[in-house]
N, C-alpha and C. Protein backbone atom coordinates (compact mmCIF):
# COMPACT_ATOMS: atom_id res chain seq x y z
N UNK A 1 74.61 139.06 193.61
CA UNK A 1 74.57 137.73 194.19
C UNK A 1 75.53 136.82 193.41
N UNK A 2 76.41 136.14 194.10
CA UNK A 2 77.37 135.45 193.81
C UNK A 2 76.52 134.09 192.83
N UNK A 3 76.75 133.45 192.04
CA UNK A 3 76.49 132.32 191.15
C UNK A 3 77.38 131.20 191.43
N UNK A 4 77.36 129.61 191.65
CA UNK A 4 77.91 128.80 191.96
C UNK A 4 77.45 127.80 190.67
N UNK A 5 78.08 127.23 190.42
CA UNK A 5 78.14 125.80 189.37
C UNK A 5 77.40 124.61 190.31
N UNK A 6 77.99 124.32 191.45
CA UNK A 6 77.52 123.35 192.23
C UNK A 6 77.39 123.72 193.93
N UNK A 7 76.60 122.99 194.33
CA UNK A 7 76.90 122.95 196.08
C UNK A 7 77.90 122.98 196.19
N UNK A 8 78.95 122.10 196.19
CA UNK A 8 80.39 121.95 196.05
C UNK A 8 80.98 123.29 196.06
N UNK A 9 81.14 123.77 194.96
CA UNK A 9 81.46 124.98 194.76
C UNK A 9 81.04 126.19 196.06
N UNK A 10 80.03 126.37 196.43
CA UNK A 10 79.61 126.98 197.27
C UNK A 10 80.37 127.19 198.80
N UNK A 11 80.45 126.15 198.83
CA UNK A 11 80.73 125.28 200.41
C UNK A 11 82.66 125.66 200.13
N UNK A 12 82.92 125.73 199.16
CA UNK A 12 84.66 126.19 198.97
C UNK A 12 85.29 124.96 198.72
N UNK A 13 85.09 123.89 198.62
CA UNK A 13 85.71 122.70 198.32
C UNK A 13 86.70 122.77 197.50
N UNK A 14 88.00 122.38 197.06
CA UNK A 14 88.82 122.53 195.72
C UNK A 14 88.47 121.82 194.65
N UNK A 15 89.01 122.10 193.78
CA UNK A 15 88.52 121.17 192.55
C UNK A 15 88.57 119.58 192.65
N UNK A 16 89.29 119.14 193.63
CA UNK A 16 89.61 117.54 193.42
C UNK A 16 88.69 117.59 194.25
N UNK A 17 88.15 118.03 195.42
CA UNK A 17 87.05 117.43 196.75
C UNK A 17 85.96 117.67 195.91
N UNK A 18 85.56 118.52 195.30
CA UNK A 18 84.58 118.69 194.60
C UNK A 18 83.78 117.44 193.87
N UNK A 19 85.20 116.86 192.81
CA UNK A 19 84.83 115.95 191.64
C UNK A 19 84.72 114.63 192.89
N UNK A 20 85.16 114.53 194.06
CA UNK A 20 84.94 113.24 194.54
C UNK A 20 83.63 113.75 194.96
N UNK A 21 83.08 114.40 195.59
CA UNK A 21 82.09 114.40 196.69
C UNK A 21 80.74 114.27 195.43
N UNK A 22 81.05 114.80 194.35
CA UNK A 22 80.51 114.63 192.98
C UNK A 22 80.00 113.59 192.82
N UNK A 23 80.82 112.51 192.37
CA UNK A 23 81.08 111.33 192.65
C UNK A 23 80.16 110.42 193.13
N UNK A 24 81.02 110.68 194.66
CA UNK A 24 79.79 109.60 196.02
C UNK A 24 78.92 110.55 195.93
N UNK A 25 78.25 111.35 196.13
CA UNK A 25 77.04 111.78 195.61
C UNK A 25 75.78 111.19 194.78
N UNK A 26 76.39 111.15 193.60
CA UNK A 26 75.81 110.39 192.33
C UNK A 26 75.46 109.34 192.54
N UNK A 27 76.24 108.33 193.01
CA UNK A 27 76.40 107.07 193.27
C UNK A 27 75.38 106.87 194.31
N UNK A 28 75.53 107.69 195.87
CA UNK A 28 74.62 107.04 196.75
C UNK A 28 73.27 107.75 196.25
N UNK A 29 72.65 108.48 194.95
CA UNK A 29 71.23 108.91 194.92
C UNK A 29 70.97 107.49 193.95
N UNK A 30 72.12 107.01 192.79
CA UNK A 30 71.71 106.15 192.01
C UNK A 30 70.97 104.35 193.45
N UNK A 31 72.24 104.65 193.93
CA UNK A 31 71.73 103.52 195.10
C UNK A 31 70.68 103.68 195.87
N UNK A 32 70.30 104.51 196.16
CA UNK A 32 69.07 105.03 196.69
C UNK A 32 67.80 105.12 196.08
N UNK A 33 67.42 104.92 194.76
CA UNK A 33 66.94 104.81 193.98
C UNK A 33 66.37 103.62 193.41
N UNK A 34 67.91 102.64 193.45
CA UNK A 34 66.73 101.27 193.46
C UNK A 34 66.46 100.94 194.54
N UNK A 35 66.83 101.15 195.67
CA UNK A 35 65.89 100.30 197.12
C UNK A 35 64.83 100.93 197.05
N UNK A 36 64.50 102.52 196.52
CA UNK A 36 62.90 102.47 196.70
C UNK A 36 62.47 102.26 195.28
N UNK A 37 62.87 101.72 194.58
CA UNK A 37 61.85 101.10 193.02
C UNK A 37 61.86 99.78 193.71
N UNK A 38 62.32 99.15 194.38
CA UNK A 38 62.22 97.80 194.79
C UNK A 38 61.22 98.08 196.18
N UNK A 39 61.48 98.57 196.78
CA UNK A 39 60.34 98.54 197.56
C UNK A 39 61.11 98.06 199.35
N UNK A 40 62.26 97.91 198.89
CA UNK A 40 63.28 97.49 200.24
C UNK A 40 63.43 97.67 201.41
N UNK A 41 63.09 97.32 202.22
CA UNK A 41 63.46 97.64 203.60
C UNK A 41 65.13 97.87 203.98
N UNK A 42 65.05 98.33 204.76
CA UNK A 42 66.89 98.75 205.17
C UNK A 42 67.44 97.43 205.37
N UNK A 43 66.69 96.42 206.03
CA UNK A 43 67.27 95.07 206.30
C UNK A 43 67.47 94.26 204.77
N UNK A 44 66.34 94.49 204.56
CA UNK A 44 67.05 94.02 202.80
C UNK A 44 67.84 94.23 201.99
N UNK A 45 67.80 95.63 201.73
CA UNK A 45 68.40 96.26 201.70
C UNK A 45 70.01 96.06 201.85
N UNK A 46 70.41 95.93 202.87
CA UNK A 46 71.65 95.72 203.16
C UNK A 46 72.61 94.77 203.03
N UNK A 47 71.69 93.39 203.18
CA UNK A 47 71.36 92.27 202.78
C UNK A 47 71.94 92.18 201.35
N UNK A 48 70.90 92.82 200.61
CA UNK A 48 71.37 92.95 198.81
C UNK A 48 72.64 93.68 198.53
N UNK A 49 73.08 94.70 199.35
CA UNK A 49 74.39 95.06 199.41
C UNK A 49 75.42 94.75 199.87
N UNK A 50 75.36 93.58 200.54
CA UNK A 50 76.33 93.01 201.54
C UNK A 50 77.31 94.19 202.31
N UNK A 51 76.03 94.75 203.24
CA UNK A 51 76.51 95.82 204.46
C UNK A 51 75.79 95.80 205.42
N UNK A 52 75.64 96.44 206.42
CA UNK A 52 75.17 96.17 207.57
C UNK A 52 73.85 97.42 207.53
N UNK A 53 72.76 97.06 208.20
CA UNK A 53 71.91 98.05 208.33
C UNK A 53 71.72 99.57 208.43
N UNK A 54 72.88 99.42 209.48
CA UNK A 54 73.26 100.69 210.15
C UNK A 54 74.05 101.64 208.34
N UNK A 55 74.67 100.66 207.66
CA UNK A 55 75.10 101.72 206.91
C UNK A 55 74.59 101.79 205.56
N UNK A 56 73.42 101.21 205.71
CA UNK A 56 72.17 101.26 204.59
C UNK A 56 71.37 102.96 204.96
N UNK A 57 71.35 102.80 206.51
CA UNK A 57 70.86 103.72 207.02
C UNK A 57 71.70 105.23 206.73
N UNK A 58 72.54 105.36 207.14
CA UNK A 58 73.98 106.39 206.73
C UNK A 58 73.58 106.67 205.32
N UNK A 59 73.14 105.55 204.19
CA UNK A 59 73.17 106.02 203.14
C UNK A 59 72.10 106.66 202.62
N UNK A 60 71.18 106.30 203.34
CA UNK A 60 69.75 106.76 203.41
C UNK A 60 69.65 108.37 203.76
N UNK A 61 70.18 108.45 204.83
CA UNK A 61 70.10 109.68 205.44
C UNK A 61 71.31 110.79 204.81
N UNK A 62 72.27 110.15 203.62
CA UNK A 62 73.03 110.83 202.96
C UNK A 62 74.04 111.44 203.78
N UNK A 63 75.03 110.42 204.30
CA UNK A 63 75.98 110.97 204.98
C UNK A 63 77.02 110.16 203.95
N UNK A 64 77.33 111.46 203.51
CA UNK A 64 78.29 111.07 202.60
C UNK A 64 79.73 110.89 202.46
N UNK A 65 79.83 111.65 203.94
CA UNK A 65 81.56 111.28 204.97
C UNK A 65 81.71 110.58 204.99
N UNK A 66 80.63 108.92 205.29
CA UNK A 66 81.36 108.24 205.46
C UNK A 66 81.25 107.06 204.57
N UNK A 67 80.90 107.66 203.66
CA UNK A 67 81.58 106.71 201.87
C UNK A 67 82.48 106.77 201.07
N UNK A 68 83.02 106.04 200.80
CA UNK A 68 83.99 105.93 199.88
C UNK A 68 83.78 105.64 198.56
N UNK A 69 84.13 106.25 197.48
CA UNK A 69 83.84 105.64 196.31
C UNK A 69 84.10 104.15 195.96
N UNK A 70 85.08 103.81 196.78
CA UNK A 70 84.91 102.12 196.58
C UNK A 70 84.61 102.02 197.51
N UNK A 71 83.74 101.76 198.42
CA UNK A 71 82.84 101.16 199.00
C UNK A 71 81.22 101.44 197.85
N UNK A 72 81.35 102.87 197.73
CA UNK A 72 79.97 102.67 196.94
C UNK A 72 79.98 102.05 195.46
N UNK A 73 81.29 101.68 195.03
CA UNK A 73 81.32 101.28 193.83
C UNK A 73 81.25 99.47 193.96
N UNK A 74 81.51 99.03 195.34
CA UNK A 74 81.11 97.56 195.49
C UNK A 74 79.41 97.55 196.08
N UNK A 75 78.95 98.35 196.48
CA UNK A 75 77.63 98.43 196.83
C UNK A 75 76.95 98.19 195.51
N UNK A 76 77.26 99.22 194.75
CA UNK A 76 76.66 99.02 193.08
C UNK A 76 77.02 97.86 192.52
N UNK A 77 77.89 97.63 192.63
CA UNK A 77 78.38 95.99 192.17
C UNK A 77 77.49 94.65 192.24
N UNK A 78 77.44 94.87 193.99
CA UNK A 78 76.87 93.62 194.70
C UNK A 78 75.28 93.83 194.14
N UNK A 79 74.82 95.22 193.45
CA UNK A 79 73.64 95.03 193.28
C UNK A 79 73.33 94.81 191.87
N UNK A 80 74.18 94.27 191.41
CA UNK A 80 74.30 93.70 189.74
C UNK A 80 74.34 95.12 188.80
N UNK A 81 74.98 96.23 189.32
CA UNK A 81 75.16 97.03 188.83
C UNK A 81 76.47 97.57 188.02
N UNK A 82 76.65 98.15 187.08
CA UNK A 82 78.08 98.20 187.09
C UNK A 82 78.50 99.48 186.68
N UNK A 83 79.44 100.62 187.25
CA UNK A 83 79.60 101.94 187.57
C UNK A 83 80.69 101.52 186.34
N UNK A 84 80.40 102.67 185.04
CA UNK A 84 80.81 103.78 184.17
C UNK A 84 81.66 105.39 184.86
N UNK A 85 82.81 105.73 184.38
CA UNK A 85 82.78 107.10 184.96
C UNK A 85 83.45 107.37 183.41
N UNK A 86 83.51 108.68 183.18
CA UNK A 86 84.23 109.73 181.94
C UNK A 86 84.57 110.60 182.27
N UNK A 87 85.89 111.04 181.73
CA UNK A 87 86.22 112.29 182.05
C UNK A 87 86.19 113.52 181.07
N UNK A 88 85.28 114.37 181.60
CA UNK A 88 85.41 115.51 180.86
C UNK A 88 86.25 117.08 181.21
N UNK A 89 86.59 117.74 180.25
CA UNK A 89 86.82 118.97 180.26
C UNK A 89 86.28 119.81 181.01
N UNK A 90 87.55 120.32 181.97
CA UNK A 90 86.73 121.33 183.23
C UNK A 90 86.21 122.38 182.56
């Protein structure tokens, strides 16, 4: 049985699609995370992110096509958050 490092990996992605999808990944579970420690509705939610419902919802349901790391890096923003990245050794 074959061994994979990540989903990513699995799915055949190259090394650069990988480290992005990595990425927005991270980002939309960290965002996802405080709307439910807060207790948020999607309308609030969105509200606190300055986005529209519909793509509170998208983020909810982890469609991750259609994020961008800067879009999710102003989402984190708008939520008084502020995104760190490092680069390490492949």
């Amino acid at each position: 049985m074959e061994k994979f490092d990540s989903v990513w990996d699995a799915l055949g992605y190259s090394p650069e699609e990988r480290a992005n999808l990595e990425v927005r990944s991270h980002l939309m579970i960290q965002i996802e995370i405080i709307i439910e420690e807060n207790g948020w509705t999607q309308a609030v939610a969105a509200k606190k992110c300055g986005v529209s419902q519909p793509r509170i919802n998208d983020l909810l349901r982890g469609r991750i096509d259609r994020f961008s790391i800067d879009a999710l890096i102003k989402m984190a923003a708008a939520l008084g958050r502020k995104v760190k990245f490092e680069l390490l050794a492949a």
